[in-house]
N, C-alpha and C. Protein backbone atom coordinates (compact mmCIF):
# COMPACT_ATOMS: atom_id res chain seq x y z
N UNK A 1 112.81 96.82 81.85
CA UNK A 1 112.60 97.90 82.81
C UNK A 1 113.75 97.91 83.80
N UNK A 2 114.30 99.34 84.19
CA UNK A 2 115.37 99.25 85.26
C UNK A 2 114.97 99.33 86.56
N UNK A 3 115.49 98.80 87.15
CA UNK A 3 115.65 99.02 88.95
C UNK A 3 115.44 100.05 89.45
N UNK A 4 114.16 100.52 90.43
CA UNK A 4 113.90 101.60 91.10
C UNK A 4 115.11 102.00 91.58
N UNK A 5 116.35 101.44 91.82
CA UNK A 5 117.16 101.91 92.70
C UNK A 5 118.36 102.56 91.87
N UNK A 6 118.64 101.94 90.60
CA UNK A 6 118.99 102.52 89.72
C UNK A 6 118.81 103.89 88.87
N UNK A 7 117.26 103.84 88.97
CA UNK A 7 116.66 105.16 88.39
C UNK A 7 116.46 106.12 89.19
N UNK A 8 116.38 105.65 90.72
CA UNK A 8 116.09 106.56 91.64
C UNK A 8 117.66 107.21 91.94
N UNK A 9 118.88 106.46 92.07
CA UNK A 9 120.29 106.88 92.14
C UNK A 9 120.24 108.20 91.07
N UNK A 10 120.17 108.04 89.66
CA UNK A 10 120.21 108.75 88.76
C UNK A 10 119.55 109.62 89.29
N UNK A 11 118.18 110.30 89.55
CA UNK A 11 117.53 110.82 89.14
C UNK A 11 117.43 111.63 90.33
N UNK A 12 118.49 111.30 91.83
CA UNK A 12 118.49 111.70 92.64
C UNK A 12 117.33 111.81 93.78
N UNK A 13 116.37 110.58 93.59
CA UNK A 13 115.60 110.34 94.64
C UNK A 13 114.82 111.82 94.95
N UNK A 14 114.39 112.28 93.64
CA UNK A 14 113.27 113.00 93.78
C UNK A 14 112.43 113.02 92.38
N UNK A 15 110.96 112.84 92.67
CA UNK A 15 109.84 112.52 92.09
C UNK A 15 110.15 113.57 90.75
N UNK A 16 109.82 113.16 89.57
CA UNK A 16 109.38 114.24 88.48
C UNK A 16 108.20 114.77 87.83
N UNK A 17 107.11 114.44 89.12
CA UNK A 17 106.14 115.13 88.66
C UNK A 17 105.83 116.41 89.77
N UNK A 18 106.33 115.61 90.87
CA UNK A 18 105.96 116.86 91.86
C UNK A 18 107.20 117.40 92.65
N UNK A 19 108.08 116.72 92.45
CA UNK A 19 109.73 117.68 92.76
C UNK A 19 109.72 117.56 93.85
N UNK A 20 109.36 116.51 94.85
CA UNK A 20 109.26 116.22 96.24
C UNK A 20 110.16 115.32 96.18
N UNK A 21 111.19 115.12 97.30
CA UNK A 21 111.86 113.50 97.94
C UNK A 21 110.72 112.38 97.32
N UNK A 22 111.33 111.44 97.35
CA UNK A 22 111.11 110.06 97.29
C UNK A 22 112.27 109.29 97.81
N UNK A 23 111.12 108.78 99.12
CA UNK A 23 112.15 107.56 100.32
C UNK A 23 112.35 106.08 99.62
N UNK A 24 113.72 105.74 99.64
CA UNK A 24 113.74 104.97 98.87
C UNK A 24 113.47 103.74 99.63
N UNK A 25 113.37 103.83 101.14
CA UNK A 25 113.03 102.76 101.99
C UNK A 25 111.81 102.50 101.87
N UNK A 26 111.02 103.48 101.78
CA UNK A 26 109.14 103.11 101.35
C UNK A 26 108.79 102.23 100.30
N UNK A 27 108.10 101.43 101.03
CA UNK A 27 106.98 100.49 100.21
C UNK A 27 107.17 101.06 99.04
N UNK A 28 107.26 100.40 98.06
CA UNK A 28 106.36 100.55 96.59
C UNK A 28 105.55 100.36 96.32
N UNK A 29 104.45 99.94 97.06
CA UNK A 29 102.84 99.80 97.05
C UNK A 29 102.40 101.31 98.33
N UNK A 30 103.26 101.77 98.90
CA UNK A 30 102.47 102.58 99.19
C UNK A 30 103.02 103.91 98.50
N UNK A 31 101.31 105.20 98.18
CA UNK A 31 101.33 105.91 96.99
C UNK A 31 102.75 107.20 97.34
N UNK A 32 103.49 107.00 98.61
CA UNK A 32 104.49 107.90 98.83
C UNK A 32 105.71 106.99 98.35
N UNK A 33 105.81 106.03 97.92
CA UNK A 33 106.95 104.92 97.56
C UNK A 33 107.54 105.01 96.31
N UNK A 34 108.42 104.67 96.27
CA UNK A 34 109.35 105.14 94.65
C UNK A 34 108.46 104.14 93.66
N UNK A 35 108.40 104.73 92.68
CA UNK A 35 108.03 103.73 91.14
C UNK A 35 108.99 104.37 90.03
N UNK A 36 108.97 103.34 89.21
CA UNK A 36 109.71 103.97 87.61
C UNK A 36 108.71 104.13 86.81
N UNK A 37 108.49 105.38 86.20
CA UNK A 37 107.68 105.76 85.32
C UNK A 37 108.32 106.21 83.54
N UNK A 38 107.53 105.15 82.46
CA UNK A 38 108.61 104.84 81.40
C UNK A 38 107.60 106.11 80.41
N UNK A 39 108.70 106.67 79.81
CA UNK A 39 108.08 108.24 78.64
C UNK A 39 108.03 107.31 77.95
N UNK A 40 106.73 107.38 77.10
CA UNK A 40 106.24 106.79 75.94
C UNK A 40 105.54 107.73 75.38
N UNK A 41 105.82 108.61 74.07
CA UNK A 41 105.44 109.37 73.88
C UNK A 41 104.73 108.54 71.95
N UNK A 42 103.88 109.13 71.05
CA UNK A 42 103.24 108.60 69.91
C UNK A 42 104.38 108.21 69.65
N UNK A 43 105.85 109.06 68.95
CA UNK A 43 106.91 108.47 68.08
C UNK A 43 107.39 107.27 68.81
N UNK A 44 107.70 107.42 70.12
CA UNK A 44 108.60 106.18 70.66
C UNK A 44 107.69 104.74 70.47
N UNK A 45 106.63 104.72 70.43
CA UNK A 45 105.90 103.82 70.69
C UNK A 45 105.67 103.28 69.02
N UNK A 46 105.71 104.30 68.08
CA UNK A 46 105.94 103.99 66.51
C UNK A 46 107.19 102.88 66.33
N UNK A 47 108.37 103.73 66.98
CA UNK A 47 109.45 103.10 67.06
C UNK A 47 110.11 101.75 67.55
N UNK A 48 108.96 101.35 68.17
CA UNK A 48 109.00 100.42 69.42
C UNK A 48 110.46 100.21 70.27
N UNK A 49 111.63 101.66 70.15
CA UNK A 49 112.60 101.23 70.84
C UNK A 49 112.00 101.40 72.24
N UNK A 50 113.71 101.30 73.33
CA UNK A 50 112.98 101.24 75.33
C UNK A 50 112.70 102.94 75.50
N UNK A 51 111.71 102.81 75.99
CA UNK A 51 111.44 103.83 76.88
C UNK A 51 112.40 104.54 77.55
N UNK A 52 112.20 106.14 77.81
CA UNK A 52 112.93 106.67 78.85
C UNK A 52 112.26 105.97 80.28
N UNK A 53 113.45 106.42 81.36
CA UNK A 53 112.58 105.93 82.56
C UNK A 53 112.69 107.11 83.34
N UNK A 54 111.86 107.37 84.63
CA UNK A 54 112.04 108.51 85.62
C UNK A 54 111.38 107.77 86.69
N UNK A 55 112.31 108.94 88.02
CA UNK A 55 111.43 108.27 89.00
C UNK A 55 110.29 109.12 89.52
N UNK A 56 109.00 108.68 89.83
CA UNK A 56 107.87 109.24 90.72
C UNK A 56 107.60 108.44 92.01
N UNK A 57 106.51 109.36 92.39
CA UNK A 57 106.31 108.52 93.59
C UNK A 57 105.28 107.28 93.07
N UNK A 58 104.82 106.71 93.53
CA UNK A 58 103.63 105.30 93.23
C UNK A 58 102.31 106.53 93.00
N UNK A 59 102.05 107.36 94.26
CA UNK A 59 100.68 107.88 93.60
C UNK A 59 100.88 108.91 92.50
N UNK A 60 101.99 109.47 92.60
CA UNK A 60 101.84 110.54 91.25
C UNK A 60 101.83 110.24 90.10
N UNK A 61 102.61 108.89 89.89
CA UNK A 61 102.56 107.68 88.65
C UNK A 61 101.24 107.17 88.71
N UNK A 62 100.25 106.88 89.19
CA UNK A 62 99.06 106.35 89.19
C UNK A 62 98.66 107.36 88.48
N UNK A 63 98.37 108.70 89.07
CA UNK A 63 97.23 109.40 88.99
C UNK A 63 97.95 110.21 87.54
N UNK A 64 99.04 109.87 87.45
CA UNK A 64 99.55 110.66 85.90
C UNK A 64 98.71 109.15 84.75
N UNK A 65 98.42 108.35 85.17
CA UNK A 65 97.79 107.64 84.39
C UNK A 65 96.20 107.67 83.84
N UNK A 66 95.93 108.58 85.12
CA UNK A 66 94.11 108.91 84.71
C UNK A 66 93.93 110.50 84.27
N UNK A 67 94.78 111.09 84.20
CA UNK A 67 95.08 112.94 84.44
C UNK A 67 96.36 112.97 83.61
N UNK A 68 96.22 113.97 82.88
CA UNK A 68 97.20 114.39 81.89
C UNK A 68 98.43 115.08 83.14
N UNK A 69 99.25 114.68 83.30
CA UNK A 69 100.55 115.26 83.92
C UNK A 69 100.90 117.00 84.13
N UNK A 70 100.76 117.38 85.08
CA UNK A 70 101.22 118.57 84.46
C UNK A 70 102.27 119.16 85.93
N UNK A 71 103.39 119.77 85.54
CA UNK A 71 104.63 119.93 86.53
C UNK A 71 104.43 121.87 86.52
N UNK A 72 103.48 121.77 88.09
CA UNK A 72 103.46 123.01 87.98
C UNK A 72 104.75 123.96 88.55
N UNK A 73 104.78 125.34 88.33
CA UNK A 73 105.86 126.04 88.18
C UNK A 73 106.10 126.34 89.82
N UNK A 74 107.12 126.46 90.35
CA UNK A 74 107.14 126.67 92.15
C UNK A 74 106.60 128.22 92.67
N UNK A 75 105.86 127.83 93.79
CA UNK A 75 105.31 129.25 94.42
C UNK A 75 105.87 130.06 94.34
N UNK A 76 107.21 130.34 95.14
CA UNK A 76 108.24 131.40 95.47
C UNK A 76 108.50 131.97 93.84
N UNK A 77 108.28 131.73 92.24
CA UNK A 77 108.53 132.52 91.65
C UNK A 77 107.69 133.50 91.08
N UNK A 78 108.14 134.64 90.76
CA UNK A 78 107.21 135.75 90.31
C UNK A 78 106.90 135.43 88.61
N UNK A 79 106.47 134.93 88.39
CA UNK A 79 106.12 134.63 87.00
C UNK A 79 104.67 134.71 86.25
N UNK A 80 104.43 135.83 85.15
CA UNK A 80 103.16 135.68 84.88
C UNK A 80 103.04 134.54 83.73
N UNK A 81 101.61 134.64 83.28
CA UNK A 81 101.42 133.79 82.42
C UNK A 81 102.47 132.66 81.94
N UNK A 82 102.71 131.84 82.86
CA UNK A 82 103.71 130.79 82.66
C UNK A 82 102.76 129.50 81.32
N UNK A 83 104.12 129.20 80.90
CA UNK A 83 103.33 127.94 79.39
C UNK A 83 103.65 126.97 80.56
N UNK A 84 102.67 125.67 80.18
CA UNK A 84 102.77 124.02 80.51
C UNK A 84 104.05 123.67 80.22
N UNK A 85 104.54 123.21 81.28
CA UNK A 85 106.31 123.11 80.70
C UNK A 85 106.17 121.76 80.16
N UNK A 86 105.64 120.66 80.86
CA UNK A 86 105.79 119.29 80.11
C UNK A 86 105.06 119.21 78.34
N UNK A 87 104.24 120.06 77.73
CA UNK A 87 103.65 120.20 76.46
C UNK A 87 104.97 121.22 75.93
N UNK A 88 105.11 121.50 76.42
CA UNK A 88 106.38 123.07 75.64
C UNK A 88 107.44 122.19 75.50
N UNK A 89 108.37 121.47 76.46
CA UNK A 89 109.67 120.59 76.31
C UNK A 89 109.31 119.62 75.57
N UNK A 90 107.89 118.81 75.57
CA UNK A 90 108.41 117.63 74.63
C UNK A 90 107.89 118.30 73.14
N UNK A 91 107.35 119.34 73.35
CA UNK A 91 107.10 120.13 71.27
C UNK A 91 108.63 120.78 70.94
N UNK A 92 109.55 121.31 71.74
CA UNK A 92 110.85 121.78 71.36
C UNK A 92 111.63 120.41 71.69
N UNK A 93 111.30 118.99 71.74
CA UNK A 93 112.35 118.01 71.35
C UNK A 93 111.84 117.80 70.23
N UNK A 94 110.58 117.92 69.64
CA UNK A 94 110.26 117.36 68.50
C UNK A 94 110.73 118.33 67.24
N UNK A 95 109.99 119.43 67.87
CA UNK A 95 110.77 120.51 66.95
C UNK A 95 111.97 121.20 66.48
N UNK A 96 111.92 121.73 68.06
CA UNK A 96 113.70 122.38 67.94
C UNK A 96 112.52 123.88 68.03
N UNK A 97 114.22 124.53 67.85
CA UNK A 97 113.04 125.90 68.18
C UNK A 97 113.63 126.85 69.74
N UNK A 98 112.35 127.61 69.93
CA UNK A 98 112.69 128.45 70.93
C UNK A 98 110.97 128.74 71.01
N UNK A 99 110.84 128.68 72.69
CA UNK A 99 109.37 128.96 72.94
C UNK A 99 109.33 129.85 74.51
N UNK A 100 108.54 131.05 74.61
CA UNK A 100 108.20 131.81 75.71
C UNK A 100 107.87 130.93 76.33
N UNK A 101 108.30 130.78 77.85
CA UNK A 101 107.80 130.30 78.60
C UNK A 101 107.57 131.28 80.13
N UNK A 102 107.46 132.39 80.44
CA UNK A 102 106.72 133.24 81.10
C UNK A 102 107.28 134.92 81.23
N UNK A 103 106.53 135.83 81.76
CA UNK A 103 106.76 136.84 81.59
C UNK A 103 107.41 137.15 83.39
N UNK A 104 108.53 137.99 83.29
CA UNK A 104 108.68 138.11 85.13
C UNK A 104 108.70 140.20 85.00
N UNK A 105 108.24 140.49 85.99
CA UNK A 105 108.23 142.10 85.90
C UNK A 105 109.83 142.52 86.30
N UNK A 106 110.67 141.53 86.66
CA UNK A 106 112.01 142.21 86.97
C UNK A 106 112.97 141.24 86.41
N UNK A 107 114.18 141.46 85.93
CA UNK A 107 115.50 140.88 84.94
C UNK A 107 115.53 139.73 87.05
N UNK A 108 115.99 140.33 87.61
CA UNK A 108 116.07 139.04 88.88
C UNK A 108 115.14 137.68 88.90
N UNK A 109 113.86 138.36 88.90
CA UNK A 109 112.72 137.54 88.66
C UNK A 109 113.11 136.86 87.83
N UNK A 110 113.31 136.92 86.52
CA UNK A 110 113.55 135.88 85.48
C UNK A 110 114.99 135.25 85.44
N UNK A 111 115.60 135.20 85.85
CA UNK A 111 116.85 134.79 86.54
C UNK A 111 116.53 134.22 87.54
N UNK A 112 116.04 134.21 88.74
CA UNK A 112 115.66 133.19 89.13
C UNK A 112 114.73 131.89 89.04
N UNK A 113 113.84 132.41 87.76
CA UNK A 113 112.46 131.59 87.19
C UNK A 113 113.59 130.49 86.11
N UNK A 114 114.47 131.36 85.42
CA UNK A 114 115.10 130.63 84.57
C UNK A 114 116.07 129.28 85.11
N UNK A 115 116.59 129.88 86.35
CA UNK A 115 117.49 128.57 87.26
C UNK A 115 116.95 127.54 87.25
N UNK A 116 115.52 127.87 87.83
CA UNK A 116 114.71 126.81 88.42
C UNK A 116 114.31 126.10 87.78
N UNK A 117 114.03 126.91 86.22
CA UNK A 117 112.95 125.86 85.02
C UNK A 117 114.50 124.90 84.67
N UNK A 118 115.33 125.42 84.23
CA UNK A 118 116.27 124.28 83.49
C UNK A 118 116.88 123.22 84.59
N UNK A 119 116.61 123.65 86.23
CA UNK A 119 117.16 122.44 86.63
C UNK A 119 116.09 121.48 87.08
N UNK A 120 114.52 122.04 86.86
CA UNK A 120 113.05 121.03 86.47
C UNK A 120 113.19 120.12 85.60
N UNK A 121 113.61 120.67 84.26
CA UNK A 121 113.96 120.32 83.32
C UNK A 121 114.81 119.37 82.83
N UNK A 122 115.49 119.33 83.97
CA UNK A 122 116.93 118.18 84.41
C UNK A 122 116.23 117.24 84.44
N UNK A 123 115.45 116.76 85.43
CA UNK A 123 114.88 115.55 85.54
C UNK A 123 113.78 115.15 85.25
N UNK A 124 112.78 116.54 84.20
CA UNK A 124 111.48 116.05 83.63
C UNK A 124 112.22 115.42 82.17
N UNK A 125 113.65 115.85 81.64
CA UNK A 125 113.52 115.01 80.35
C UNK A 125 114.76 114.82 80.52
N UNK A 126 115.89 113.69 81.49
CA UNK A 126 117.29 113.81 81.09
C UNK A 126 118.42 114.12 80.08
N UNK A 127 117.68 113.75 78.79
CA UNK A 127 118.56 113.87 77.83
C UNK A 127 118.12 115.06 77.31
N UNK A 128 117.31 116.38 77.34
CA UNK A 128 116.96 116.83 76.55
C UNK A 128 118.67 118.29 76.80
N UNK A 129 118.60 118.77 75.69
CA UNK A 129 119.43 119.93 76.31
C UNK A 129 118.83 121.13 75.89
N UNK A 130 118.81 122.02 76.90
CA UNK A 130 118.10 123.07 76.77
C UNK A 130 118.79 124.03 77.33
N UNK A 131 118.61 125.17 77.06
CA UNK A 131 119.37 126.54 77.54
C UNK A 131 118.04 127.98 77.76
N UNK A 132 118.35 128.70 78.98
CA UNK A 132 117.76 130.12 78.90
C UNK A 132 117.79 131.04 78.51
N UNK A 133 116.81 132.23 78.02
CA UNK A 133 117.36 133.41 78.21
C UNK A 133 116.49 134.50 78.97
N UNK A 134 116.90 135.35 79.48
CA UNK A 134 115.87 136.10 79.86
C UNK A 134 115.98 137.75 78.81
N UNK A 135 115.25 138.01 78.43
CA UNK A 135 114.63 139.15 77.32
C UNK A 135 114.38 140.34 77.40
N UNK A 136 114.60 141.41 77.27
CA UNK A 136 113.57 142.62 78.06
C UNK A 136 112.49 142.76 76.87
N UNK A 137 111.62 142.97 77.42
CA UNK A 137 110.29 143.54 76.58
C UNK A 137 109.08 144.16 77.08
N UNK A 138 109.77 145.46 76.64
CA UNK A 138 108.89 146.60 76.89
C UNK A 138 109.44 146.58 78.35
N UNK A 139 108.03 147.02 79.80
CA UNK A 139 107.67 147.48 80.81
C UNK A 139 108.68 145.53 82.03
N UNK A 140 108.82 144.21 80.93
CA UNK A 140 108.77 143.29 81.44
C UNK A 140 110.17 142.99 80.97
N UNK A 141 110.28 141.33 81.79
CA UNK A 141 110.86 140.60 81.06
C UNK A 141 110.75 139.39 80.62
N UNK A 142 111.15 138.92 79.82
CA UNK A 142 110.56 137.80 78.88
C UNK A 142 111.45 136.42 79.41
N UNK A 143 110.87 135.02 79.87
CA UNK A 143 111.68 134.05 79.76
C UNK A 143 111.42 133.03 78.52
N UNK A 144 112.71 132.79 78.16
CA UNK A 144 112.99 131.86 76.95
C UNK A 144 113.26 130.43 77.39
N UNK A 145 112.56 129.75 76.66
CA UNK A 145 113.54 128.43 76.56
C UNK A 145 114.05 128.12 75.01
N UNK A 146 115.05 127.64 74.77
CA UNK A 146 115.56 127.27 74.02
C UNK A 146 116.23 125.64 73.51
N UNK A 147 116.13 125.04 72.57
CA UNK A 147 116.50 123.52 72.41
C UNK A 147 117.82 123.78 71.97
């Protein structure tokens, strides 16, 4: 396992479940305090190679242990029916592919929905590479992700 301070350098000392700071002076026993949280997903664990690592805070790493994880999308965007981004990114690493990930009523809207998801995306899966697009369809517009 690596060094909170290591993973937290990388990962820029903000949490990847809830996209908040994480003080790197805080306790690690208390639930606002940095922890390393290791992706173990069915294959990796087949594989028995190391884990990815990320940083969270101590309680969001706890409570991602009793509660399925989920990285919701930020207020300020206009986005309808948005997909689960953490179930959508790790099925397009497995797959490959291209998957909708929300509808915005204006080409801006999705341009700004699209910024935001791929630089989420930065630090919910480091290595993954992914690209946007935004779509017109019909009355809307369509956001893409792509592997």
């Amino acid at each position: 396992m690596s060094r909170v301070d290591d993973v937290g350098d990388r990962d820029g000392w903000r949490c990847w479940l809830c996209d908040e700071p994480v003080d790197p002076e805080m306790s690690v026993n208390d639930p606002r305090g940095p922890s390393v949280d290791a992706i173990v997903t069915k294959a990796k664990a087949k594989a028995k190679g190391p884990a990815e690592e990320r940083l969270a805070h101590r309680g969001c790493n706890t409570r991602k242990g009793a509660v399925a994880p989920v990285v919701p999308w930020a207020p300020q965007l206009f986005v309808v029916d948005p997909a689960p981004i953490i179930e959508t990114v790790e099925t397009l690493q497995r797959k490959g592919g291209r998957a909708v990930m929300a509808r915005c009523p204006t080409k801006t809207d999705g341009d700004e929905a699209a910024a935001w998801l791929l630089d989420r995306i930065s630090r919910l899966a480091p290595g993954f590479r992914a690209r946007t697009s935004v779509e017109p369809g019909g009355s809307q517009f369509i956001l893409v992700l792509h592997a």
